[in-house]
N, C-alpha and C. Protein backbone atom coordinates (compact mmCIF):
# COMPACT_ATOMS: atom_id res chain seq x y z
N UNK A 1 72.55 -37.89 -49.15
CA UNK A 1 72.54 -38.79 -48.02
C UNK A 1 71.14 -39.37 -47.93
N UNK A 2 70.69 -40.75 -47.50
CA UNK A 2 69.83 -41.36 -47.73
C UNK A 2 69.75 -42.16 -46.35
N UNK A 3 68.85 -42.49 -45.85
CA UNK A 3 68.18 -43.20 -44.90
C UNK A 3 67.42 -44.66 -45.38
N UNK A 4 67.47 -45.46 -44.75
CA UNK A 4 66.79 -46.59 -45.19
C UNK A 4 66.78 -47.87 -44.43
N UNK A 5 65.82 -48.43 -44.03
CA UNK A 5 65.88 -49.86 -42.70
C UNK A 5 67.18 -50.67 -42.96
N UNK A 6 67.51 -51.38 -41.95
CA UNK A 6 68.61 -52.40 -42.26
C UNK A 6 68.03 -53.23 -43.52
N UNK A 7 66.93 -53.79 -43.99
CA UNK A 7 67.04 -54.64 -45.11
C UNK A 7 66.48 -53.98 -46.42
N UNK A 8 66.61 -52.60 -46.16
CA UNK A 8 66.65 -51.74 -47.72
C UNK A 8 65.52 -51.24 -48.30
N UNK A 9 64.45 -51.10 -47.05
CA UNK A 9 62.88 -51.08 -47.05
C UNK A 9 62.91 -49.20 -47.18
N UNK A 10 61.81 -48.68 -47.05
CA UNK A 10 61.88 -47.36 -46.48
C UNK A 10 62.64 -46.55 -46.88
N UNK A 11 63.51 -46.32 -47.98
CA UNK A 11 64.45 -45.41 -48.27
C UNK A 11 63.71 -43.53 -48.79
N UNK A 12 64.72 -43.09 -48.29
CA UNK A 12 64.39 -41.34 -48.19
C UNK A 12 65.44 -40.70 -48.41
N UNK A 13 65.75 -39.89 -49.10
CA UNK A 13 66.55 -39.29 -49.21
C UNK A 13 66.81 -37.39 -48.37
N UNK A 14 67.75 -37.85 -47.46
CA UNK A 14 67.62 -36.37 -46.58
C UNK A 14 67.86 -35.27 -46.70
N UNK A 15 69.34 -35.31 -47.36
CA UNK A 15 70.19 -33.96 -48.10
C UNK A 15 70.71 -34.24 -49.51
N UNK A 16 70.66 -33.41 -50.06
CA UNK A 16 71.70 -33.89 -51.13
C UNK A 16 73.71 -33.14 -50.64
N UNK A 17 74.46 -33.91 -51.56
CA UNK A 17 75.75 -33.54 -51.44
C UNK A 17 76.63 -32.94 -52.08
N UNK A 18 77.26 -32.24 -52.68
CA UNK A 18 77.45 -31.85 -53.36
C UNK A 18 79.17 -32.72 -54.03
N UNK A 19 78.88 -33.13 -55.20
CA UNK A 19 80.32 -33.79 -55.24
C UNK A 19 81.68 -33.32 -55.55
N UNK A 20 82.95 -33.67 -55.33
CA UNK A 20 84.20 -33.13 -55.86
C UNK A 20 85.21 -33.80 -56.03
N UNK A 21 86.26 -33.41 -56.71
CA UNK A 21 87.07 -34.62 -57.85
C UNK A 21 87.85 -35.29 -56.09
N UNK A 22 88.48 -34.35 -54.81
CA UNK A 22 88.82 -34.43 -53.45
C UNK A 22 88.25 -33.88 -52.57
N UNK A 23 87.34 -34.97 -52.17
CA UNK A 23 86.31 -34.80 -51.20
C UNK A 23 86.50 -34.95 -49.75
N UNK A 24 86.86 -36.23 -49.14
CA UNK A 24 86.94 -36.17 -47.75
C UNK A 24 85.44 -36.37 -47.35
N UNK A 25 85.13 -37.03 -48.15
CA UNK A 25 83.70 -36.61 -47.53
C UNK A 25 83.73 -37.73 -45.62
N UNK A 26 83.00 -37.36 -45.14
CA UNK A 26 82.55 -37.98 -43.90
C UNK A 26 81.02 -37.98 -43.60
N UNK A 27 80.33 -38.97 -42.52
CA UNK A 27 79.34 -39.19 -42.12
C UNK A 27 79.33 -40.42 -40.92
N UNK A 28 78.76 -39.82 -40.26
CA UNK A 28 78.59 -40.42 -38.63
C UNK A 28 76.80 -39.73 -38.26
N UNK A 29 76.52 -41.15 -37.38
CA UNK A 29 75.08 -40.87 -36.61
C UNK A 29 75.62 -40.27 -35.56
N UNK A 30 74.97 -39.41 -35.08
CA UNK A 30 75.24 -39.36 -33.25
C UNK A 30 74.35 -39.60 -32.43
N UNK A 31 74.47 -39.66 -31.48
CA UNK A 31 73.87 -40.59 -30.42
C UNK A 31 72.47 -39.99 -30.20
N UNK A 32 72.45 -38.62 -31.09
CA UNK A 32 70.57 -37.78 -30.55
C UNK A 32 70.07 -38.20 -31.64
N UNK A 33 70.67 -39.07 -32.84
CA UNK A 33 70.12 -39.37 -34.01
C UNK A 33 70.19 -38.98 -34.84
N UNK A 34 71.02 -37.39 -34.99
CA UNK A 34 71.07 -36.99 -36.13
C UNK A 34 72.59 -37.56 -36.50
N UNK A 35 72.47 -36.51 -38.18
CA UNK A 35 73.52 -36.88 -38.78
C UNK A 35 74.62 -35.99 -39.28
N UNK A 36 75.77 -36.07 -38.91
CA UNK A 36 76.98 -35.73 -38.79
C UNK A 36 77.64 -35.33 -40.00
N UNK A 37 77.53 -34.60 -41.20
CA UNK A 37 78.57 -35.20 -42.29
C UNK A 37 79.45 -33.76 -42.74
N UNK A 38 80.03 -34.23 -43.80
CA UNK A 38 80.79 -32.76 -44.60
C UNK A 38 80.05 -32.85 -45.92
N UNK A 39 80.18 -31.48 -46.06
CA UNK A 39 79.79 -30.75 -47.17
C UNK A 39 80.47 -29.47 -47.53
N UNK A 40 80.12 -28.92 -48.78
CA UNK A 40 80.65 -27.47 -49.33
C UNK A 40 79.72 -26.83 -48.78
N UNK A 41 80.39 -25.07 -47.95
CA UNK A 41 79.00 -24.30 -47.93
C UNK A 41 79.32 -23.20 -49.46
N UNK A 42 78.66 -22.10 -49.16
CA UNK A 42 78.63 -21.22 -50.93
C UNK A 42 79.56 -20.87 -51.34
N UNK A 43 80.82 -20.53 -50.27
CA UNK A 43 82.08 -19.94 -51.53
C UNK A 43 82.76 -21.78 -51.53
N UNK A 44 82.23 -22.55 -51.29
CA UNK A 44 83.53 -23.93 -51.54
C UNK A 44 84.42 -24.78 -50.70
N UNK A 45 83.85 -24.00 -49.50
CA UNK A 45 85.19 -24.16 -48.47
C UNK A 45 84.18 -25.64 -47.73
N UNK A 46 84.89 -26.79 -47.35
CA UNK A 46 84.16 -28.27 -46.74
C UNK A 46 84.14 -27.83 -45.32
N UNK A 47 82.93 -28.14 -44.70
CA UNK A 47 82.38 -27.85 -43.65
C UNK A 47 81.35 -28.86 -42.73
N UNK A 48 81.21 -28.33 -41.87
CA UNK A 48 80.63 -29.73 -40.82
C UNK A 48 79.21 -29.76 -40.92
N UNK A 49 78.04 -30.45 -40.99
CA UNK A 49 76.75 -29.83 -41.01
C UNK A 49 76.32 -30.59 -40.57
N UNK A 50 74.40 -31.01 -39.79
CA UNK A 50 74.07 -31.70 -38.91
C UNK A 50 72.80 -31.84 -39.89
N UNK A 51 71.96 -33.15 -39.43
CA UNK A 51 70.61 -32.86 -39.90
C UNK A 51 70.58 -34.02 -39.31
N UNK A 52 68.48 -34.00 -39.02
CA UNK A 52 68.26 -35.15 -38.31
C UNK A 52 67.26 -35.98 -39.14
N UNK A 53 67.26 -36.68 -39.30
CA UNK A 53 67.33 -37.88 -40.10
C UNK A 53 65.23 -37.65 -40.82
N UNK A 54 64.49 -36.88 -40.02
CA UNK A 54 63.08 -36.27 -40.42
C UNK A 54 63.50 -35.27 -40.68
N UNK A 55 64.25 -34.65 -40.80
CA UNK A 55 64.24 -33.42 -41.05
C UNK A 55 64.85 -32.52 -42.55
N UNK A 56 64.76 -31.83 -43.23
CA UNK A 56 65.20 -31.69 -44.42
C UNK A 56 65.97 -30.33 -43.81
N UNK A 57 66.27 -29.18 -43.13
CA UNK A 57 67.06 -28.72 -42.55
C UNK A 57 68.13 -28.91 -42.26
N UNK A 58 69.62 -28.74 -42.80
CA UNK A 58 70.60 -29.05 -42.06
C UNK A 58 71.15 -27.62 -41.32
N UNK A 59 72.14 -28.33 -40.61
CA UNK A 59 72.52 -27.26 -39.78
C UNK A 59 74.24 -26.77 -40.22
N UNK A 60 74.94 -25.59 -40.23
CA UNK A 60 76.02 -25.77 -40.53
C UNK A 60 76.68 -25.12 -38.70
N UNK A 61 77.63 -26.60 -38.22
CA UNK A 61 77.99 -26.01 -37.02
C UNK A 61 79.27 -25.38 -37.25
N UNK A 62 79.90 -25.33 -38.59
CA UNK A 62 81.70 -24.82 -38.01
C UNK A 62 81.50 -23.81 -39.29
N UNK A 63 80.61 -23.45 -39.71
CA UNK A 63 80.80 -21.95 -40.89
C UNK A 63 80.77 -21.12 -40.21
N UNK A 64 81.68 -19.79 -40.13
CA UNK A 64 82.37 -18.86 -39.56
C UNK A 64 82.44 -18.87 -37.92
N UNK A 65 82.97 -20.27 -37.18
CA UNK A 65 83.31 -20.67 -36.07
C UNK A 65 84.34 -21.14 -36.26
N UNK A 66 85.19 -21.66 -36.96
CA UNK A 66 86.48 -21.81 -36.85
C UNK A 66 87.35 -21.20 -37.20
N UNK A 67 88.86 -21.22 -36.48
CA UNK A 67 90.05 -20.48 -36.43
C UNK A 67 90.60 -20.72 -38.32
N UNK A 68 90.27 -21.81 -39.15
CA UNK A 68 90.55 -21.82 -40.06
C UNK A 68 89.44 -21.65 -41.71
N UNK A 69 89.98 -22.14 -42.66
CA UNK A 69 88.57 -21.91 -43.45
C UNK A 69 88.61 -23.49 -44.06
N UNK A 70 87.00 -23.85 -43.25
CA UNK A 70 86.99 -25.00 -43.45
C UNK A 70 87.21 -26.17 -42.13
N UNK A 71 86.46 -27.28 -42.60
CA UNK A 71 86.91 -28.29 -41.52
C UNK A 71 86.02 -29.66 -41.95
N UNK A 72 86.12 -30.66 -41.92
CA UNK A 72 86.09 -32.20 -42.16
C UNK A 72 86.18 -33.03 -40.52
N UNK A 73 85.11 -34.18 -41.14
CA UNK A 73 85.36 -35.22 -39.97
C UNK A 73 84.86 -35.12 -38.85
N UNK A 74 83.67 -34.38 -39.11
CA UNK A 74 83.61 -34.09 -37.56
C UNK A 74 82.67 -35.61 -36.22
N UNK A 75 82.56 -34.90 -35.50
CA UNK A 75 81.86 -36.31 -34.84
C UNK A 75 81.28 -35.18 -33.18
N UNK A 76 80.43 -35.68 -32.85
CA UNK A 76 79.58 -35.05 -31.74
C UNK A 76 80.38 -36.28 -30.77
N UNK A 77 80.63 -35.11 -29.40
CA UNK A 77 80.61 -35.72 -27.99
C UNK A 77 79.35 -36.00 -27.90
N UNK A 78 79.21 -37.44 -27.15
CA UNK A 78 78.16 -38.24 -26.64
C UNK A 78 77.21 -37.10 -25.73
N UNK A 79 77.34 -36.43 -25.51
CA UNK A 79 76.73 -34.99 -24.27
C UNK A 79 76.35 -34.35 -25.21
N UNK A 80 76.68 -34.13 -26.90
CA UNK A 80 76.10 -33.17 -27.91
C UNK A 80 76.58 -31.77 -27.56
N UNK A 81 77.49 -31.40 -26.64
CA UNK A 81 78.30 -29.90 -26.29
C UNK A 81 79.04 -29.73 -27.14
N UNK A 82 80.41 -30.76 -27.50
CA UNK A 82 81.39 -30.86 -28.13
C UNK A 82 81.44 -31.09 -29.58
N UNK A 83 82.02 -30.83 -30.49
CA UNK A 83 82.55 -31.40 -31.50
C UNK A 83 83.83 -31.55 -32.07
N UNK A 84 84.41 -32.72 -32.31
CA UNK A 84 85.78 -32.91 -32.48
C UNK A 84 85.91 -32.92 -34.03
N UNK A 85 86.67 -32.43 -34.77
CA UNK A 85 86.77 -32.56 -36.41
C UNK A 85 88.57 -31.97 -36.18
N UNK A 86 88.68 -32.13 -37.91
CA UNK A 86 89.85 -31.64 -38.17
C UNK A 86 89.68 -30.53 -39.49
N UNK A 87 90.57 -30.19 -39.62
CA UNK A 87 90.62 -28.92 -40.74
C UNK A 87 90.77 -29.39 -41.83
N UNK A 88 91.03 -28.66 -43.24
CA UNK A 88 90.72 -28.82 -44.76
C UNK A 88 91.49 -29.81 -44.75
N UNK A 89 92.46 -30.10 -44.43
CA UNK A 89 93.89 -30.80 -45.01
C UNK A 89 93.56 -32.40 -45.43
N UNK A 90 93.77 -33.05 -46.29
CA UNK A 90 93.72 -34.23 -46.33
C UNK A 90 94.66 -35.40 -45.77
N UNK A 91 94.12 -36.29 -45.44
CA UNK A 91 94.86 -37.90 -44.77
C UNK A 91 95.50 -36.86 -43.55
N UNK A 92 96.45 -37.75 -42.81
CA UNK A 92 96.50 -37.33 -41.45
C UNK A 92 97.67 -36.18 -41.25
N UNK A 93 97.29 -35.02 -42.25
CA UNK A 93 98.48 -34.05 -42.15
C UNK A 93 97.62 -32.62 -40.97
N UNK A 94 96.01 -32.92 -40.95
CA UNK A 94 95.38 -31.98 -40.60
C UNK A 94 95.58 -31.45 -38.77
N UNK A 95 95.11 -30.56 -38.36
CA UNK A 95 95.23 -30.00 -37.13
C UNK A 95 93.83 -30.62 -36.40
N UNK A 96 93.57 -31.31 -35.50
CA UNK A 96 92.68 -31.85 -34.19
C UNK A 96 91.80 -30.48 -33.81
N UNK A 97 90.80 -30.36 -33.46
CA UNK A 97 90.48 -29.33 -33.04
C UNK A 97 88.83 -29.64 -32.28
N UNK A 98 88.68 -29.29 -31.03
CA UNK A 98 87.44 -29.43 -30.76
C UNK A 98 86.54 -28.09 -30.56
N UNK A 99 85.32 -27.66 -30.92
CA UNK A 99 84.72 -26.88 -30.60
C UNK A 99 83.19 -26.99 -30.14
N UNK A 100 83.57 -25.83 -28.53
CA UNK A 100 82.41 -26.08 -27.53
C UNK A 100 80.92 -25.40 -28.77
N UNK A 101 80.32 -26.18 -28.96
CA UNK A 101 78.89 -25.67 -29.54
C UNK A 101 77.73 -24.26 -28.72
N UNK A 102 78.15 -24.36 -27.48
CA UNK A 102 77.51 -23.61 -27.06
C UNK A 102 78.70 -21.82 -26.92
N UNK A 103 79.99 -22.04 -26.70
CA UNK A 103 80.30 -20.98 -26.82
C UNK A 103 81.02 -20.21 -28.15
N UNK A 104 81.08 -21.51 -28.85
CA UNK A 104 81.42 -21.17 -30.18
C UNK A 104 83.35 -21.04 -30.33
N UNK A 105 83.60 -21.41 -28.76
CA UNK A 105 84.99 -21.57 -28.57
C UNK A 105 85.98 -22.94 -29.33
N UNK A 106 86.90 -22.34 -29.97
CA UNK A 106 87.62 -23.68 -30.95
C UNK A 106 89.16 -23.70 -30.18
N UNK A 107 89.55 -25.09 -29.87
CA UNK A 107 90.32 -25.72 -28.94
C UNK A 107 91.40 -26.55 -30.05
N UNK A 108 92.67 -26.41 -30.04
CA UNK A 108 93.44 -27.47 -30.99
C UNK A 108 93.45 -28.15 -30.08
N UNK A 109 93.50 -29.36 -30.73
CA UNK A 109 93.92 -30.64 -29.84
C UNK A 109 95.30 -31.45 -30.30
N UNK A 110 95.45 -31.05 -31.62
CA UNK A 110 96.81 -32.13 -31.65
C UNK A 110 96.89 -31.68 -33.35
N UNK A 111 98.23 -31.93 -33.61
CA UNK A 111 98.93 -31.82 -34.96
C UNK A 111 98.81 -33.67 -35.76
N UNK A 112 98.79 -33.41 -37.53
CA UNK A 112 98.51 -35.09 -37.84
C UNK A 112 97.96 -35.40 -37.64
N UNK A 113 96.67 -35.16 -37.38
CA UNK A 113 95.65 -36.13 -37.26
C UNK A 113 94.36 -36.18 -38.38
N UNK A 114 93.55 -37.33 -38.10
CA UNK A 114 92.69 -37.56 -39.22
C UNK A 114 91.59 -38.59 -38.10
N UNK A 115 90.21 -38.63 -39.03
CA UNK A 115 89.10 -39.17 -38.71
C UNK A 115 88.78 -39.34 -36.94
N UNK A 116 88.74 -38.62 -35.83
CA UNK A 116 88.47 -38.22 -34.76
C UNK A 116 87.19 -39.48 -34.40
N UNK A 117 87.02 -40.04 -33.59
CA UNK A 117 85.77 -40.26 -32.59
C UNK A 117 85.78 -40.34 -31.37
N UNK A 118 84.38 -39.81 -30.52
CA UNK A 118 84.74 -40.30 -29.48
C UNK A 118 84.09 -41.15 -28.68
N UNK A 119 85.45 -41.55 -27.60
CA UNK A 119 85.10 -42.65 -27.09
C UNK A 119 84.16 -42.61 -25.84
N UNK A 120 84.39 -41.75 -25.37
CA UNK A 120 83.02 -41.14 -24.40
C UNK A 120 83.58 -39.69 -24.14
N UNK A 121 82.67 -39.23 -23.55
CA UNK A 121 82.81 -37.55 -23.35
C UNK A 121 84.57 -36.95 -22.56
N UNK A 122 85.37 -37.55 -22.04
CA UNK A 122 86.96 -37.36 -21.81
C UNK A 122 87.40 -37.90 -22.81
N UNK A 123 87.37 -38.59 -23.78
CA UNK A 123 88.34 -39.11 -24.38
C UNK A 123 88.53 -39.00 -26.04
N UNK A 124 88.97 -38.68 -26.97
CA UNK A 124 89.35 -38.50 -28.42
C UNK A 124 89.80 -39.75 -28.81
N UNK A 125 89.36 -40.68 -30.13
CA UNK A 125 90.47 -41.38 -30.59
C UNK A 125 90.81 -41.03 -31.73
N UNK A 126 92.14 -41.08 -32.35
CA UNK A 126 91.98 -40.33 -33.85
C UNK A 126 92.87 -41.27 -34.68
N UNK A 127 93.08 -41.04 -35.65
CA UNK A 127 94.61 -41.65 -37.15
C UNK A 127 95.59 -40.60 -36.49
N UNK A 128 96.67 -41.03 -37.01
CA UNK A 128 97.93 -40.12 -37.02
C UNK A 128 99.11 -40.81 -37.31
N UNK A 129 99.91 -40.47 -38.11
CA UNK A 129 100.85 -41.31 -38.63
C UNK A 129 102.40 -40.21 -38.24
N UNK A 130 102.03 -39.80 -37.20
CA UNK A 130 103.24 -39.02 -36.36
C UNK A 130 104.52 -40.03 -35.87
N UNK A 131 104.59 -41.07 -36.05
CA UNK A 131 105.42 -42.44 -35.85
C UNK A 131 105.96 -42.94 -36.70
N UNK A 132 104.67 -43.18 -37.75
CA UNK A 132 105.70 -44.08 -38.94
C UNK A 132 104.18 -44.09 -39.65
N UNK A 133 103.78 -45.63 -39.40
CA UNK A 133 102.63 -45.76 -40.17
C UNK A 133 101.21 -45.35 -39.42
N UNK A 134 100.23 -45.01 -39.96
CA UNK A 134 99.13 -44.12 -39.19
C UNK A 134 98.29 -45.57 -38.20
N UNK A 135 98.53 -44.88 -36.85
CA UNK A 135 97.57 -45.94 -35.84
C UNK A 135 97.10 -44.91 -35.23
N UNK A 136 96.37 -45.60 -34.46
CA UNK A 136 95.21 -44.69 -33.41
C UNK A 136 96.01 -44.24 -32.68
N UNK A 137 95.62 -42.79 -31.50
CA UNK A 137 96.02 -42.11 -31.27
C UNK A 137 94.17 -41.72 -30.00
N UNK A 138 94.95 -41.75 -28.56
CA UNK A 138 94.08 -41.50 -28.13
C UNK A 138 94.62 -39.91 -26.87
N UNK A 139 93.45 -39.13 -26.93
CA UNK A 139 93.81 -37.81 -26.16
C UNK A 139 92.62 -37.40 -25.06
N UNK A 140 92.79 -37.32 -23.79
CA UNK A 140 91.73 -36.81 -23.12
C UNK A 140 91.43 -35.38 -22.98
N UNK A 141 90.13 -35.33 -22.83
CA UNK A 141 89.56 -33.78 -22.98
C UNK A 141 88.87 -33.65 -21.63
N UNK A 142 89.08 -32.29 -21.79
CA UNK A 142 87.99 -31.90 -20.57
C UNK A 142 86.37 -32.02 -20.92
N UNK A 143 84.89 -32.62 -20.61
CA UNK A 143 84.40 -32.77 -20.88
C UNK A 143 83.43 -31.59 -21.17
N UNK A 144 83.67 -30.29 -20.39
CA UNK A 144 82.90 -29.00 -19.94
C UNK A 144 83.70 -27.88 -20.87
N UNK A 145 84.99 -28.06 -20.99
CA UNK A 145 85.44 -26.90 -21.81
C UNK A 145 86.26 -27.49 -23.29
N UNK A 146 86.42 -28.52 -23.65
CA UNK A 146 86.93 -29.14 -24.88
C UNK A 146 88.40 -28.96 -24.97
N UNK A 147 89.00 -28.77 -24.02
CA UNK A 147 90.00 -28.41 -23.12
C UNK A 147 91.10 -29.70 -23.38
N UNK A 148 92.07 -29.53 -24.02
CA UNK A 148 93.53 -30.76 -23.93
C UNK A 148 93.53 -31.10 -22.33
N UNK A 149 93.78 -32.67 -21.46
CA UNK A 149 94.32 -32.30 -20.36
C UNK A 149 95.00 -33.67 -20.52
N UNK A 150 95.53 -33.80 -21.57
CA UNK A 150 96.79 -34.47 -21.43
C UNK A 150 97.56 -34.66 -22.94
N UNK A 151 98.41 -34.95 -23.23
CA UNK A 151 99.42 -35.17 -24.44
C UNK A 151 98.66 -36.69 -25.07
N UNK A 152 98.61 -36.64 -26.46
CA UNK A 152 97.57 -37.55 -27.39
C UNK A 152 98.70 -38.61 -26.95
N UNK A 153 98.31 -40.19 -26.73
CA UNK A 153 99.07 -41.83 -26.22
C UNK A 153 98.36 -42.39 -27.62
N UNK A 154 99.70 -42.99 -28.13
CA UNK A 154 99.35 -43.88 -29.05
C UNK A 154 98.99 -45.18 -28.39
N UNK A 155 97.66 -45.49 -29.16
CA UNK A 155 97.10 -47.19 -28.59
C UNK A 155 97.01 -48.27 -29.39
N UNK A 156 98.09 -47.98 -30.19
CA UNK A 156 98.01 -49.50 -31.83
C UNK A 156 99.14 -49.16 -32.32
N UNK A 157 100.06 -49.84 -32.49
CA UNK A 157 101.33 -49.97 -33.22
C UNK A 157 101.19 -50.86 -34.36
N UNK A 158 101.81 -49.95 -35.06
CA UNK A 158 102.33 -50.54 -36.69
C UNK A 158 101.04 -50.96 -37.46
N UNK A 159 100.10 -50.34 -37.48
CA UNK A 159 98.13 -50.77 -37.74
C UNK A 159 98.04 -50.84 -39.34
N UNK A 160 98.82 -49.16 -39.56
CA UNK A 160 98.66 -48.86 -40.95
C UNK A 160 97.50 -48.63 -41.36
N UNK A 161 96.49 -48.02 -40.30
CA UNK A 161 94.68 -47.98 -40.45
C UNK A 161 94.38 -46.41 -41.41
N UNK A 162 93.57 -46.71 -42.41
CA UNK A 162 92.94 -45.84 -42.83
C UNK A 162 91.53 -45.22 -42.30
N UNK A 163 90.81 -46.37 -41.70
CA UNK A 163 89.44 -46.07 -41.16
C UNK A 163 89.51 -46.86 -39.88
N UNK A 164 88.69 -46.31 -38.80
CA UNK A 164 87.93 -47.26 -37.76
C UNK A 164 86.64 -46.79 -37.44
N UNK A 165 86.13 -47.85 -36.21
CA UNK A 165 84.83 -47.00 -35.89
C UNK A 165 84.99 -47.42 -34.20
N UNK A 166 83.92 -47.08 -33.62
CA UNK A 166 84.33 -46.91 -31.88
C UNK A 166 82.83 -47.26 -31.20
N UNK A 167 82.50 -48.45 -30.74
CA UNK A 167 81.08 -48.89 -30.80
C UNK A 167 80.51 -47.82 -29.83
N UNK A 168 79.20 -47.90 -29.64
CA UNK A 168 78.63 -47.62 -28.92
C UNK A 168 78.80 -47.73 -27.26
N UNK A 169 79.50 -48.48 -27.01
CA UNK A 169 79.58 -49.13 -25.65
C UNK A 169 80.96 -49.34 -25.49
């Protein structure tokens, strides 16, 4: 992973990645600046890790914190408490899952789903092709405990989306 000004000045290289023939790889900024991505940790299994963009340290937040082995996609609540990702599985067959960072508590959020962001600290948007063809899929959370408090509402019909992104604002 590499850093570098919008016109290609300044480049640094932060982490390296490790590559694979099915990757999944992901990467997202979050809003404290660091950076969000997946990686392998030592036995193989893809995992969530953080690093901030000076820093050559990464962090691994979901190695031996989650209910499964492994997890992809992740993305930081705007508050930096939360993290929403999904498990090993590829395209939108995987399990939703948020986990509180501070208690180390892991929350499902929804079946089918793929690439998670959020839209502010209540709200999830994700892929899911639980319908037909994969559209967004939006679910509110509790903002304090990562907590389901309502059933995921589809918000795009018939999209057929592989990727989105969810601005800032």
């Amino acid at each position: 992973i590499y850093t570098m000004t919008p016109l290609g000045a300044n480049i640094r290289r932060v982490v390296p990645v490790r590559p694979s023939v099915v990757y999944t790889f992901s990467l997202q900024w979050a809003r404290d600046g660091s950076i969000v991505y997946t990686n392998f940790d030592q036995v193989g299994d893809k995992q969530i890790y953080r690093v901030f963009a000076n820093s050559a340290n990464p962090v691994c937040l979901t190695c031996g914190r989650t209910a499964v082995p492994g997890a992809r996609a992740g993305a930081l609540s705007p508050s930096g408490a939360l993290l929403a990702h999904v498990g090993y599985q590829t395209g939108t067959r995987a399990l939703l899952y948020v986990l509180d960072l501070v208690s180390g508590r892991s929350t499902t959020l929804s079946d089918r789903a793929d690439a998670p962001h959020w839209r502010d600290d209540n709200h999830i948007i994700f892929l899911s092709a639980r319908d037909g063809l994969p559209d967004l899929w939006e679910v509110d959370v509790n903002p304090r405990s990562g907590m389901k408090e309502a059933e995921p509402v589809r918000i795009t019909s018939g999209l057929d989306a592989t990727a989105f992104a969810v601005s800032g604002d």
